[in-house]
PDB file of N, CA and C in Angstrom:
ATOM      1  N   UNK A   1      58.262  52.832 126.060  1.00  0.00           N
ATOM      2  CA  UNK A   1      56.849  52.900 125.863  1.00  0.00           C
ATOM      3  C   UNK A   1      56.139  53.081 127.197  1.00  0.00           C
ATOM      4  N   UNK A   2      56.759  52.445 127.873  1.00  0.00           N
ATOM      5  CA  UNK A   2      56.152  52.435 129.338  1.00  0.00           C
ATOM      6  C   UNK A   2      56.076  53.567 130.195  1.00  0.00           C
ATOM      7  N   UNK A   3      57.443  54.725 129.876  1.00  0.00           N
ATOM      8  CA  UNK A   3      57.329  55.725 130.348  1.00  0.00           C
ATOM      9  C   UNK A   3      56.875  57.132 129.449  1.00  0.00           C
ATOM     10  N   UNK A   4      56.398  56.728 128.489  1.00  0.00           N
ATOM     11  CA  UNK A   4      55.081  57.484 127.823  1.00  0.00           C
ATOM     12  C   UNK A   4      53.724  57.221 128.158  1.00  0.00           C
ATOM     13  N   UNK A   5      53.473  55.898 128.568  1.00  0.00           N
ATOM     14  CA  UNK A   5      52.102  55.844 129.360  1.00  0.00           C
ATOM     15  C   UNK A   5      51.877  56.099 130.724  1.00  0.00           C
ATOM     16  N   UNK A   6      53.385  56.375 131.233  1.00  0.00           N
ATOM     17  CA  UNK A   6      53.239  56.653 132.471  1.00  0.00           C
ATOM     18  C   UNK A   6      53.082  58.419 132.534  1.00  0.00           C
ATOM     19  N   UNK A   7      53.555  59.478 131.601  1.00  0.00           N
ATOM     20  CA  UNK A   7      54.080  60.575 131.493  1.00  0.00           C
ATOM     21  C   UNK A   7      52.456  60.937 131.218  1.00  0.00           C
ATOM     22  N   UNK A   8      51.715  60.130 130.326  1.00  0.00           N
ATOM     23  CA  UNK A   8      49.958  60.610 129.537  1.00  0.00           C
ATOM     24  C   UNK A   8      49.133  60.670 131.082  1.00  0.00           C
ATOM     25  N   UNK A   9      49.553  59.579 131.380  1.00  0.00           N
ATOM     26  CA  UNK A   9      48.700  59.612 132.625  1.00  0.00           C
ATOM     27  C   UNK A   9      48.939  60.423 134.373  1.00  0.00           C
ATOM     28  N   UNK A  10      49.960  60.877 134.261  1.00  0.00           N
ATOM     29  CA  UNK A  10      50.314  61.879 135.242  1.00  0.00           C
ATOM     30  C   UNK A  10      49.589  63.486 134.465  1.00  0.00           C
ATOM     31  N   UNK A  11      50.015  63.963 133.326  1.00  0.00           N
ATOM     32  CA  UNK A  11      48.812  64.682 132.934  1.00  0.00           C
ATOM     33  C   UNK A  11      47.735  64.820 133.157  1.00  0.00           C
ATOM     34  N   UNK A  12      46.861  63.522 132.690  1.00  0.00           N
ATOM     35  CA  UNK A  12      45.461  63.515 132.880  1.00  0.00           C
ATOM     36  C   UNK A  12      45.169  63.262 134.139  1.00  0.00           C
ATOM     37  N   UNK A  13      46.083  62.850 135.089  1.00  0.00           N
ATOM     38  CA  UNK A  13      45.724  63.447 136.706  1.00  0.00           C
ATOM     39  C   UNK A  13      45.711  64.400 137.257  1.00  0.00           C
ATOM     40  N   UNK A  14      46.501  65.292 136.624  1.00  0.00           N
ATOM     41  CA  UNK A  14      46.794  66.773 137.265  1.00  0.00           C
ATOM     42  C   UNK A  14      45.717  67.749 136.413  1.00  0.00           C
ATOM     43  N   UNK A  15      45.269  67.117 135.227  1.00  0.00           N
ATOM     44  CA  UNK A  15      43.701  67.811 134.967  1.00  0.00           C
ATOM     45  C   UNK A  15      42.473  67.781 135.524  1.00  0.00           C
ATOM     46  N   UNK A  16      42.344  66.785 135.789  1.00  0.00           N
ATOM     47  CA  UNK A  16      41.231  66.413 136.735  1.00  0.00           C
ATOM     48  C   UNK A  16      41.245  66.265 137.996  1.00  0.00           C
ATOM     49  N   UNK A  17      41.032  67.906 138.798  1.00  0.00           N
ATOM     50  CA  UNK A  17      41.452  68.166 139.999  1.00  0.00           C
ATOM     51  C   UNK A  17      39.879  69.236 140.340  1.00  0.00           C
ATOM     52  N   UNK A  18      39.164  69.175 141.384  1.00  0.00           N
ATOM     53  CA  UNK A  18      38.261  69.587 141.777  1.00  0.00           C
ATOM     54  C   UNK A  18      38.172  71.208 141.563  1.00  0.00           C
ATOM     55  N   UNK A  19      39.141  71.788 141.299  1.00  0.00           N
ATOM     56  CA  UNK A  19      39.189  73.197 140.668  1.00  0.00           C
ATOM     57  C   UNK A  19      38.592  73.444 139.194  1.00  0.00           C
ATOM     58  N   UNK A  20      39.605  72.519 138.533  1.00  0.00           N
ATOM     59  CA  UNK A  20      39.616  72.468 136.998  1.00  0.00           C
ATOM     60  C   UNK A  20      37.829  72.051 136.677  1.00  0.00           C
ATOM     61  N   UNK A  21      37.211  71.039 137.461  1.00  0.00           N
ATOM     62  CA  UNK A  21      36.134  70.113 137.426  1.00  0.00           C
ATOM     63  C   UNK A  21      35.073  71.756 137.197  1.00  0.00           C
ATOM     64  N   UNK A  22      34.974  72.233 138.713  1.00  0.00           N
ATOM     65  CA  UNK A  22      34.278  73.390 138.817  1.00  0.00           C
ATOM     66  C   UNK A  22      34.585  74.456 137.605  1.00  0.00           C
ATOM     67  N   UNK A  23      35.830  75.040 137.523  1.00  0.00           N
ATOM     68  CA  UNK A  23      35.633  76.010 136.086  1.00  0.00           C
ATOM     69  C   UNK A  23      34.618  75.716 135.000  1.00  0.00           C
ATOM     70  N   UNK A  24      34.863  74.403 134.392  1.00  0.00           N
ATOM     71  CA  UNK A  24      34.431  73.545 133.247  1.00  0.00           C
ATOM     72  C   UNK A  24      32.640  73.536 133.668  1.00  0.00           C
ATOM     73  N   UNK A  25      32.659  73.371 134.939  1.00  0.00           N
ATOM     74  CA  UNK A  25      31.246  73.331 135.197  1.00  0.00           C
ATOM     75  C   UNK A  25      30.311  74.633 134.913  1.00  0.00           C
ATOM     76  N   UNK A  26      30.863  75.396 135.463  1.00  0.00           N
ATOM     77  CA  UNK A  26      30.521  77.132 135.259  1.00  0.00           C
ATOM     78  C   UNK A  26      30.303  77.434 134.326  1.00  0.00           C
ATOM     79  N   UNK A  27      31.252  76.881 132.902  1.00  0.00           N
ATOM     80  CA  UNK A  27      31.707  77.323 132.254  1.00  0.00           C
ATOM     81  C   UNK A  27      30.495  76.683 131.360  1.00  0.00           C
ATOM     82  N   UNK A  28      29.943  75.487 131.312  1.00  0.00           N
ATOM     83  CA  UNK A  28      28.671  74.951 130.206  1.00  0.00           C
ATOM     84  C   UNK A  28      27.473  75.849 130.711  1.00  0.00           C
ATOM     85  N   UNK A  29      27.168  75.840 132.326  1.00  0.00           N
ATOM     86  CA  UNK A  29      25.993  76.576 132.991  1.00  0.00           C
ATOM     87  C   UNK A  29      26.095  77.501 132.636  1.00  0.00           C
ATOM     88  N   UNK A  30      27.274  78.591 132.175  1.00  0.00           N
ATOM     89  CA  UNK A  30      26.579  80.120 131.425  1.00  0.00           C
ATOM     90  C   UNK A  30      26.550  79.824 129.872  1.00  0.00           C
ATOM     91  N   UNK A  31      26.796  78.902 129.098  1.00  0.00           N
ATOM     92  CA  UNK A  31      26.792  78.624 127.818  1.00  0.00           C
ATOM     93  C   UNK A  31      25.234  78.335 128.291  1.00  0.00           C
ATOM     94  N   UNK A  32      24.654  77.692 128.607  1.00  0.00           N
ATOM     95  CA  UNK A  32      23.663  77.103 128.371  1.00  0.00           C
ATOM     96  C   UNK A  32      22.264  78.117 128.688  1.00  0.00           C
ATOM     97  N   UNK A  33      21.704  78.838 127.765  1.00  0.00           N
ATOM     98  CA  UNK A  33      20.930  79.817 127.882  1.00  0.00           C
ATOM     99  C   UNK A  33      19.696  79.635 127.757  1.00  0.00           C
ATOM    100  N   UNK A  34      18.445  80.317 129.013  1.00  0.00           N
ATOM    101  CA  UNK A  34      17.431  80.156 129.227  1.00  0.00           C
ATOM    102  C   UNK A  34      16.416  80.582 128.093  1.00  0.00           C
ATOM    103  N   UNK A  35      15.155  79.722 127.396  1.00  0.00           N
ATOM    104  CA  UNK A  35      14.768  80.656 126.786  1.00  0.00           C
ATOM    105  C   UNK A  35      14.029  81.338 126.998  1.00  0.00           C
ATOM    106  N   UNK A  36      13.689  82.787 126.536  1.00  0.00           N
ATOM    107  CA  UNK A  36      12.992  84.090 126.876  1.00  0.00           C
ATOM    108  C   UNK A  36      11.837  83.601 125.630  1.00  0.00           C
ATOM    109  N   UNK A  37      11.164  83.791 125.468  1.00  0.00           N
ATOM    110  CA  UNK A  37       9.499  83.943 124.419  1.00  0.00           C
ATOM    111  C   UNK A  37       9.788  85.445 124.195  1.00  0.00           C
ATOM    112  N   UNK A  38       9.776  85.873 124.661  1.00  0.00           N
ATOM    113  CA  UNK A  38       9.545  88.033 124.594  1.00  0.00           C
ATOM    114  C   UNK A  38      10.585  88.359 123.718  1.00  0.00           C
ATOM    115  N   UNK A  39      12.072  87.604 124.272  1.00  0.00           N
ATOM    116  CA  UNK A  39      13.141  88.346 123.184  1.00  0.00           C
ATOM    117  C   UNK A  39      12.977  87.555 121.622  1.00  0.00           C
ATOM    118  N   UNK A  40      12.514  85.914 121.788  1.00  0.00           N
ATOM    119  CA  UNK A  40      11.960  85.214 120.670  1.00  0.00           C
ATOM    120  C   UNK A  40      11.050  85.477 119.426  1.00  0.00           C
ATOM    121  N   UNK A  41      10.375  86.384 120.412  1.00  0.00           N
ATOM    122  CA  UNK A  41       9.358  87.040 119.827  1.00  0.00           C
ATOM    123  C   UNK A  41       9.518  88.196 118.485  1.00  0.00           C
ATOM    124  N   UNK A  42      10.392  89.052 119.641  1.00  0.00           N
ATOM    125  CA  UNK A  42      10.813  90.576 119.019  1.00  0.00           C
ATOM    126  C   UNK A  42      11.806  90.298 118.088  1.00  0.00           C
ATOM    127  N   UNK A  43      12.474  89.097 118.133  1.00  0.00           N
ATOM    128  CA  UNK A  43      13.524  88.789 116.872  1.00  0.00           C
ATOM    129  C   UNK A  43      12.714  88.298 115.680  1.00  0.00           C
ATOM    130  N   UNK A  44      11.665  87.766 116.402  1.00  0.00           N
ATOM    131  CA  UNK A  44      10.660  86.974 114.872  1.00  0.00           C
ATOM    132  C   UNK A  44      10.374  88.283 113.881  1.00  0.00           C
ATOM    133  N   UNK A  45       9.866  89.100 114.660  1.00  0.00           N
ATOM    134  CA  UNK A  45       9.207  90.389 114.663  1.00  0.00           C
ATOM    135  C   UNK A  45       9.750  91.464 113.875  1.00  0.00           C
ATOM    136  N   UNK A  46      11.285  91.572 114.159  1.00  0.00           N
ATOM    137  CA  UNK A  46      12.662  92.173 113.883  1.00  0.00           C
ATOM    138  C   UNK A  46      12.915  91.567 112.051  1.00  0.00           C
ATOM    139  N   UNK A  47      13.076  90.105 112.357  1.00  0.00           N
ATOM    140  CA  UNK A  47      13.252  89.414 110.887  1.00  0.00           C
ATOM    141  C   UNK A  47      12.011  89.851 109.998  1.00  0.00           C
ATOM    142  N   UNK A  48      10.917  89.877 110.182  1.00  0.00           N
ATOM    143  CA  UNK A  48      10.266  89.950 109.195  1.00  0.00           C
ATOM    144  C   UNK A  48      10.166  91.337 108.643  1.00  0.00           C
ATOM    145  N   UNK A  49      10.334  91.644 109.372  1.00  0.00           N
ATOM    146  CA  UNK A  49      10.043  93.467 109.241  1.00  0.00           C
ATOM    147  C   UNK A  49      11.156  93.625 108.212  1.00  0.00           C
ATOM    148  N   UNK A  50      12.687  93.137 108.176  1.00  0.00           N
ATOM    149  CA  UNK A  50      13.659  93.471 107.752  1.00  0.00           C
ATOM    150  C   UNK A  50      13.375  92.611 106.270  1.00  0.00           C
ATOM    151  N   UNK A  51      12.763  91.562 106.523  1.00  0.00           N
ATOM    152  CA  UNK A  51      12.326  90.794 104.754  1.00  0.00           C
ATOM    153  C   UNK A  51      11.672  91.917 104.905  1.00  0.00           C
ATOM    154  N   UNK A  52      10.512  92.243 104.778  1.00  0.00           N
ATOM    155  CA  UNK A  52       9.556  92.819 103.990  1.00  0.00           C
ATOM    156  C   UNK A  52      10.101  94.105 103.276  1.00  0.00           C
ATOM    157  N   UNK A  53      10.846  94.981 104.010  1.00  0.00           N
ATOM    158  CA  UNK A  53      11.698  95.912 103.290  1.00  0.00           C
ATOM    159  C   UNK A  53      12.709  95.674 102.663  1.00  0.00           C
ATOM    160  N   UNK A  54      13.355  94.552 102.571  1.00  0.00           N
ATOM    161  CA  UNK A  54      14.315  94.050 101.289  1.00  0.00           C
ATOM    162  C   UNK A  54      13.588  93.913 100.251  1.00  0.00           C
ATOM    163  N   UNK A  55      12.405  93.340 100.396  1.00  0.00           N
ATOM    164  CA  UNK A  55      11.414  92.670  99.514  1.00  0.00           C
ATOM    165  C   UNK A  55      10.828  94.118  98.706  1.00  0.00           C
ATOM    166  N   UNK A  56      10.119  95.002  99.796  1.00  0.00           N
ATOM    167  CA  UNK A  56       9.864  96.264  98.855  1.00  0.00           C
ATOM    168  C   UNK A  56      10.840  96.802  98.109  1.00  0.00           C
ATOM    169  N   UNK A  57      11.931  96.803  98.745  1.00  0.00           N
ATOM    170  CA  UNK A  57      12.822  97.967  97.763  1.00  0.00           C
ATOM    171  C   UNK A  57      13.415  96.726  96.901  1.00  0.00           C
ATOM    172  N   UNK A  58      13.864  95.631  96.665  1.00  0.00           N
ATOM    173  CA  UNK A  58      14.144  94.956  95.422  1.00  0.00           C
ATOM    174  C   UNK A  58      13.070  94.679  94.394  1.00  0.00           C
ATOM    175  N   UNK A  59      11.871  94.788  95.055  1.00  0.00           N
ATOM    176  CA  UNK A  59      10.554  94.291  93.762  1.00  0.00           C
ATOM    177  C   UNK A  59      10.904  95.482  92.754  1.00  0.00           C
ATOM    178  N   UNK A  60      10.454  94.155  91.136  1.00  0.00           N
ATOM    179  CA  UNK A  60      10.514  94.885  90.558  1.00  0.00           C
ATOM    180  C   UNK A  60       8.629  95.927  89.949  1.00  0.00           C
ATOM    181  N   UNK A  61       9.505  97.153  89.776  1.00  0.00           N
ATOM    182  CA  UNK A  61       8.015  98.376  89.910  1.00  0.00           C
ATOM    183  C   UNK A  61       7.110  97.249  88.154  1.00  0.00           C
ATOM    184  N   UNK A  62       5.599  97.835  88.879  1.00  0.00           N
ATOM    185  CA  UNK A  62       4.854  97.223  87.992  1.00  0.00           C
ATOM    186  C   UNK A  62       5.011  98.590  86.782  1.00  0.00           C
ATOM    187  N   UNK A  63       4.894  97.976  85.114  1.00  0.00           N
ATOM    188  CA  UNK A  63       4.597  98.281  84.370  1.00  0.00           C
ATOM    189  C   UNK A  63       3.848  99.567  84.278  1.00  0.00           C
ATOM    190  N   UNK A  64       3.897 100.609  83.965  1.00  0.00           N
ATOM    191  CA  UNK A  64       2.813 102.131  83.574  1.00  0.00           C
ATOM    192  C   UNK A  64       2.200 101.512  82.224  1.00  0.00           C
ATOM    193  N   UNK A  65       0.423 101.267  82.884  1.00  0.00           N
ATOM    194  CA  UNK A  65      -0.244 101.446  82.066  1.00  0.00           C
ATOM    195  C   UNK A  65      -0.236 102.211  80.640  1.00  0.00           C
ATOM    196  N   UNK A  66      -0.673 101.484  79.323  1.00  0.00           N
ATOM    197  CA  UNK A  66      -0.981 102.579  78.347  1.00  0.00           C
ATOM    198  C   UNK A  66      -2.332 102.644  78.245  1.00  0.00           C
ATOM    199  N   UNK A  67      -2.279 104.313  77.442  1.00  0.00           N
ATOM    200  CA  UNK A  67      -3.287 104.721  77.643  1.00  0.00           C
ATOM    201  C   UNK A  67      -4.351 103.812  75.958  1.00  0.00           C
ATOM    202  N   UNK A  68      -5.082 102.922  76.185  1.00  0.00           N
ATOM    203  CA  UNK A  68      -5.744 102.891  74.997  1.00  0.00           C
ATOM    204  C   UNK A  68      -6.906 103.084  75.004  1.00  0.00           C
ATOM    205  N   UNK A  69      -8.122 103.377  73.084  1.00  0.00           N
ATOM    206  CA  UNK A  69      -8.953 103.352  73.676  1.00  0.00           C
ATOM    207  C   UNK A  69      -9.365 102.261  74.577  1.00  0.00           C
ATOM    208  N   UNK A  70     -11.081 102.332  74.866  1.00  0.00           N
ATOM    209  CA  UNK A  70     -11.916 101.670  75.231  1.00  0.00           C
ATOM    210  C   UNK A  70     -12.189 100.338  74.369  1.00  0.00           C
ATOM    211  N   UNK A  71     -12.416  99.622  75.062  1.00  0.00           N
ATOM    212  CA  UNK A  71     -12.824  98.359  74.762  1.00  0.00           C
ATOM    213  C   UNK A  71     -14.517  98.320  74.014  1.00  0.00           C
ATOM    214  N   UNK A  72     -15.328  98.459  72.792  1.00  0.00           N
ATOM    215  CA  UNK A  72     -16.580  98.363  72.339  1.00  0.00           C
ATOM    216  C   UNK A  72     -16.667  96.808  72.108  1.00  0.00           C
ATOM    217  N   UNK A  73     -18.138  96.970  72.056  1.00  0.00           N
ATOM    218  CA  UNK A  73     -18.694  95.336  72.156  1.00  0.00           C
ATOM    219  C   UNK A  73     -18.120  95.113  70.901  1.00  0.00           C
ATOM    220  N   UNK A  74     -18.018  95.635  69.815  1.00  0.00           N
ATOM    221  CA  UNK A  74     -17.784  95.129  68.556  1.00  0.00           C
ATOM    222  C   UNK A  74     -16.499  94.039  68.331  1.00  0.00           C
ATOM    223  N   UNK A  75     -15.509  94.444  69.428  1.00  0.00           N
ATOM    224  CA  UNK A  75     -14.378  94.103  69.454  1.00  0.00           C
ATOM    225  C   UNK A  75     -14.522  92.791  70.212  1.00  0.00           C
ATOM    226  N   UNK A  76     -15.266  92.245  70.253  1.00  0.00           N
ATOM    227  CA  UNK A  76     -15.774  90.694  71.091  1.00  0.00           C
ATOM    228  C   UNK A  76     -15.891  89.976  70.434  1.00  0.00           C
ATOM    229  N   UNK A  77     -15.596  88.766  70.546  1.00  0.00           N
ATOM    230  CA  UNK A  77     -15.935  87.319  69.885  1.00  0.00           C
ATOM    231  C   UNK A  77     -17.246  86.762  70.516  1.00  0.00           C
ATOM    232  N   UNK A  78     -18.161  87.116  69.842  1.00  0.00           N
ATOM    233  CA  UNK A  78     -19.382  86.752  70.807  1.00  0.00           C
ATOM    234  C   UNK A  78     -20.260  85.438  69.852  1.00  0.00           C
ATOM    235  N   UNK A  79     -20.221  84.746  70.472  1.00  0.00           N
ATOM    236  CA  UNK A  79     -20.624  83.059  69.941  1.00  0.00           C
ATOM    237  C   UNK A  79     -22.103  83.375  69.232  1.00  0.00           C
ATOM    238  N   UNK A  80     -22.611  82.520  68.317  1.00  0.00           N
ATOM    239  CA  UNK A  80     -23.663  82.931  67.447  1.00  0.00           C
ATOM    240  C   UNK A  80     -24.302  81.288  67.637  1.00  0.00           C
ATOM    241  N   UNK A  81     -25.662  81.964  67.063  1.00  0.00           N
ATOM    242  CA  UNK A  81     -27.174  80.379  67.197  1.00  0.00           C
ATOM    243  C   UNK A  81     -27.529  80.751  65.781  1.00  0.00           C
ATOM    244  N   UNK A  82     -27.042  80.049  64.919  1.00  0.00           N
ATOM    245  CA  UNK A  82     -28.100  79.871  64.061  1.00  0.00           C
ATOM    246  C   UNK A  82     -28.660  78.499  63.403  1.00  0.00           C
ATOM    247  N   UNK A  83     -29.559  78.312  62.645  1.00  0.00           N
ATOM    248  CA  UNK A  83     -30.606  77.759  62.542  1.00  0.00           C
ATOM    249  C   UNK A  83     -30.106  76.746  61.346  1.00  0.00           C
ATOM    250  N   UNK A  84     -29.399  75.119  61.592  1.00  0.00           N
ATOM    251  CA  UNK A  84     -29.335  74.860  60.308  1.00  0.00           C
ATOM    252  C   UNK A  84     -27.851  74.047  60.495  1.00  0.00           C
ATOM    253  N   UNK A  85     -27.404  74.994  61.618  1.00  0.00           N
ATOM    254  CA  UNK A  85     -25.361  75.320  61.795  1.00  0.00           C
ATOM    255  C   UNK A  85     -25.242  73.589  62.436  1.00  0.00           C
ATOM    256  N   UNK A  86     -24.113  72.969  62.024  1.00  0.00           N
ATOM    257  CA  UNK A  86     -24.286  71.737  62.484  1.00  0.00           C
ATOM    258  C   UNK A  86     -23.491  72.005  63.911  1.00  0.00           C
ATOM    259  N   UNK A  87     -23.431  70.916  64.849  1.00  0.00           N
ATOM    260  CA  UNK A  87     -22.865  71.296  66.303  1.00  0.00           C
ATOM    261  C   UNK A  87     -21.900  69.999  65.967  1.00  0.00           C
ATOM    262  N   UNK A  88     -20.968  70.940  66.774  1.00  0.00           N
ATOM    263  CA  UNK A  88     -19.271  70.110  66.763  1.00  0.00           C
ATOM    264  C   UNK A  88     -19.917  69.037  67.715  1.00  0.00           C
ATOM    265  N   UNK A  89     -18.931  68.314  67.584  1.00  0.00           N
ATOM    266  CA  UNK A  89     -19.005  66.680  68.772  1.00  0.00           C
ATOM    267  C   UNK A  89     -16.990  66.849  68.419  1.00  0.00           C
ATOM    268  N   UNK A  90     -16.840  66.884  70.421  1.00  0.00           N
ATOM    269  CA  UNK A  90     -15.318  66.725  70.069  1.00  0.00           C
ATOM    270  C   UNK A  90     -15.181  65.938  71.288  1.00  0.00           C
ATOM    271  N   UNK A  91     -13.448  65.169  70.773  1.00  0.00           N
ATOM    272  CA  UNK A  91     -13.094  64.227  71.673  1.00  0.00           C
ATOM    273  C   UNK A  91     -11.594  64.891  72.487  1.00  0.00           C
ATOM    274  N   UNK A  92     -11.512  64.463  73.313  1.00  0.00           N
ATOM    275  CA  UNK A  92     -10.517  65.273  73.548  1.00  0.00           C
ATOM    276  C   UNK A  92     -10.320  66.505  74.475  1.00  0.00           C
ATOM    277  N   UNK A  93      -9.200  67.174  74.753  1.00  0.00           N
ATOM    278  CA  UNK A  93      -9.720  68.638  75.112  1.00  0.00           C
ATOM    279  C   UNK A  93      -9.105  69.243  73.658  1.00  0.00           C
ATOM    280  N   UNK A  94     -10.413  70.603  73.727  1.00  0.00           N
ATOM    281  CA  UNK A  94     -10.101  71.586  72.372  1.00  0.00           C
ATOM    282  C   UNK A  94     -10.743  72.926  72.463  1.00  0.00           C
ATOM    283  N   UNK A  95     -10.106  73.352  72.132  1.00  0.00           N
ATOM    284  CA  UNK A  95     -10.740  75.217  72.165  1.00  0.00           C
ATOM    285  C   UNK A  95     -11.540  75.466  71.208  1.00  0.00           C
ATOM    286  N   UNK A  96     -12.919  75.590  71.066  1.00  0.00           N
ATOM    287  CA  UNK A  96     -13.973  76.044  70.421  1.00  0.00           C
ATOM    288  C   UNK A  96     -13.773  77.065  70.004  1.00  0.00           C
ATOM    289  N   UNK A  97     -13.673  77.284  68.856  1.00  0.00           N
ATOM    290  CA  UNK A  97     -13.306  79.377  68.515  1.00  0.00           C
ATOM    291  C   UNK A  97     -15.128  79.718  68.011  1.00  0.00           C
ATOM    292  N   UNK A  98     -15.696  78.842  67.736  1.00  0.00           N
ATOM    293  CA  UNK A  98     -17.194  79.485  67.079  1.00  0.00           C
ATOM    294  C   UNK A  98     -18.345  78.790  67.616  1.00  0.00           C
ATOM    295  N   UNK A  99     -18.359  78.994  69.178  1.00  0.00           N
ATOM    296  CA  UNK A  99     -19.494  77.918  69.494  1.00  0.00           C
ATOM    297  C   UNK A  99     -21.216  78.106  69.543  1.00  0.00           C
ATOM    298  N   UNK A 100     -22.181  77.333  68.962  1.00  0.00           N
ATOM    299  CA  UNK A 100     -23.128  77.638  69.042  1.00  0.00           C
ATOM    300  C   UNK A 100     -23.951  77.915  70.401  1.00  0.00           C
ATOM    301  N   UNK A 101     -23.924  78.968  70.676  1.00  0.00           N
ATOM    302  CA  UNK A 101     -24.667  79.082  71.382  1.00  0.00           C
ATOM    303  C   UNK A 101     -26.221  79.982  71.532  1.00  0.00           C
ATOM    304  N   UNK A 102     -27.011  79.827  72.494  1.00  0.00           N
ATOM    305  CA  UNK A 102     -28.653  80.599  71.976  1.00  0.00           C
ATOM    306  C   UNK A 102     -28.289  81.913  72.716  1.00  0.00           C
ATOM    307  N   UNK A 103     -27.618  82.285  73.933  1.00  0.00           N
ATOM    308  CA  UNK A 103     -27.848  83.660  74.471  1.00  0.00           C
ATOM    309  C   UNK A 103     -26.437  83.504  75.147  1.00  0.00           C
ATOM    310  N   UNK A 104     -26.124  84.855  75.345  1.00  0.00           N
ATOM    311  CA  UNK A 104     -24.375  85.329  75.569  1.00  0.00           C
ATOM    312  C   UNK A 104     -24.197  86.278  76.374  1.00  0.00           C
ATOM    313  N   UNK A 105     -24.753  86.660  78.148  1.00  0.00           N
ATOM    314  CA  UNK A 105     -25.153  87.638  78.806  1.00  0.00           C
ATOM    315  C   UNK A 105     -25.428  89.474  78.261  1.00  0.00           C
ATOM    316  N   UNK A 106     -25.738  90.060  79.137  1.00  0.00           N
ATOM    317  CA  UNK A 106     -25.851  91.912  78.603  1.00  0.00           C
ATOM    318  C   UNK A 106     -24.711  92.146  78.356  1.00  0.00           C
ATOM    319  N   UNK A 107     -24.129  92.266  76.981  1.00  0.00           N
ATOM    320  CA  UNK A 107     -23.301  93.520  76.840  1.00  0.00           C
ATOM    321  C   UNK A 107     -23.481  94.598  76.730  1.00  0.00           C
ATOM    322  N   UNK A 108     -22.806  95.547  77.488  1.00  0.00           N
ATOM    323  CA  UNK A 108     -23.452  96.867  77.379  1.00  0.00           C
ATOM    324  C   UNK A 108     -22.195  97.389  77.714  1.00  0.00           C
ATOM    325  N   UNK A 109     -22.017  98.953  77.115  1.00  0.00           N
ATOM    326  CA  UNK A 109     -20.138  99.445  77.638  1.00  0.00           C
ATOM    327  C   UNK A 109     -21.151 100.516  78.301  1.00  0.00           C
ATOM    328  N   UNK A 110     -20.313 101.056  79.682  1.00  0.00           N
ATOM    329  CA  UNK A 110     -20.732 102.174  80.696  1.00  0.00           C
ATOM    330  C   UNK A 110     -19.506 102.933  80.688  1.00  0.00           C
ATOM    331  N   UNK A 111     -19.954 104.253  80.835  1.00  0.00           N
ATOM    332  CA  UNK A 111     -18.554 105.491  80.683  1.00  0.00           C
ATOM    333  C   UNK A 111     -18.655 105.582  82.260  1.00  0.00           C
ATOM    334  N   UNK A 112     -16.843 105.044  82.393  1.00  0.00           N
ATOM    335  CA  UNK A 112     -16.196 105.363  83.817  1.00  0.00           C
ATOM    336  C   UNK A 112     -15.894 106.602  84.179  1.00  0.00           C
ATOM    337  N   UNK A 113     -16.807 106.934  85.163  1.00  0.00           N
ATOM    338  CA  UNK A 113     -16.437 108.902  85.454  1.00  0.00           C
ATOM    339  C   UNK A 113     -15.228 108.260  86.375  1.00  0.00           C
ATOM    340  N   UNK A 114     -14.469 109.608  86.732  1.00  0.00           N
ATOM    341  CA  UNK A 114     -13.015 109.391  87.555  1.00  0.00           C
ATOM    342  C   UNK A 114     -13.527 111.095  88.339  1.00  0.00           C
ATOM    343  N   UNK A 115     -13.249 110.775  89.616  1.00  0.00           N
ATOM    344  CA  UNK A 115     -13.089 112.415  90.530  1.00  0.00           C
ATOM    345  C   UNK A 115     -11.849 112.393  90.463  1.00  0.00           C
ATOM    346  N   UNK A 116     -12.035 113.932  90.747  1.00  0.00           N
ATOM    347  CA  UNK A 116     -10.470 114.210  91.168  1.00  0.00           C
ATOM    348  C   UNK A 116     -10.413 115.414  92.046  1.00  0.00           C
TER     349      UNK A 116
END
């Protein structure tokens, strides 16, 4: 046993020799890298650029419009006042489908010209 602790430790003397010390030293000082902002920068710069064009060419394309008609006022649910009509009292939350009301802004339909 004794001349296995003697054999470990003649090793680890002949490693640690003012040569070996210096390599090892050199050797973290170029591992260890200064930082630049400019090249930090242009990589930020670099990454995003490269998402955004993954991103365009995987999105998926929006839907082609159909063509329908136009929308007329008739086709509105437009709330009515009349005279008599009893008024809901609700508790709760609830969607009113027929609410009394006295006035319901301008409807009016306008024909969309298009240039071309």
């Amino acid at each position: 046993m004794a001349s296995s602790d003697s054999c470990n430790h003649v090793i680890r003397q002949d490693l640690v020799t003012s040569e070996n010390v210096s390599i090892v030293q050199n050797q973290i000082h170029k591992s260890q890298v200064a930082f630049d902002p400019v090249s930090f920068i242009i990589n930020i710069v670099i990454m995003m650029a490269l998402s955004m064009a993954v991103g365009a060419l995987t999105a998926k394309k929006p839907p082609k419009p159909r063509h329908s008609p136009p929308a007329g006022i008739e086709q509105f649910s437009v709330p009515t006042a009349d005279e008599g009509r009893a008024i809901q009292v609700l508790f709760g939350k609830r969607y009113i489908t027929g609410p009394n009301v006295v006035w319901y802004g301008d409807l009016k339909s306008v024909a969309v010209q298009v240039r071309m």
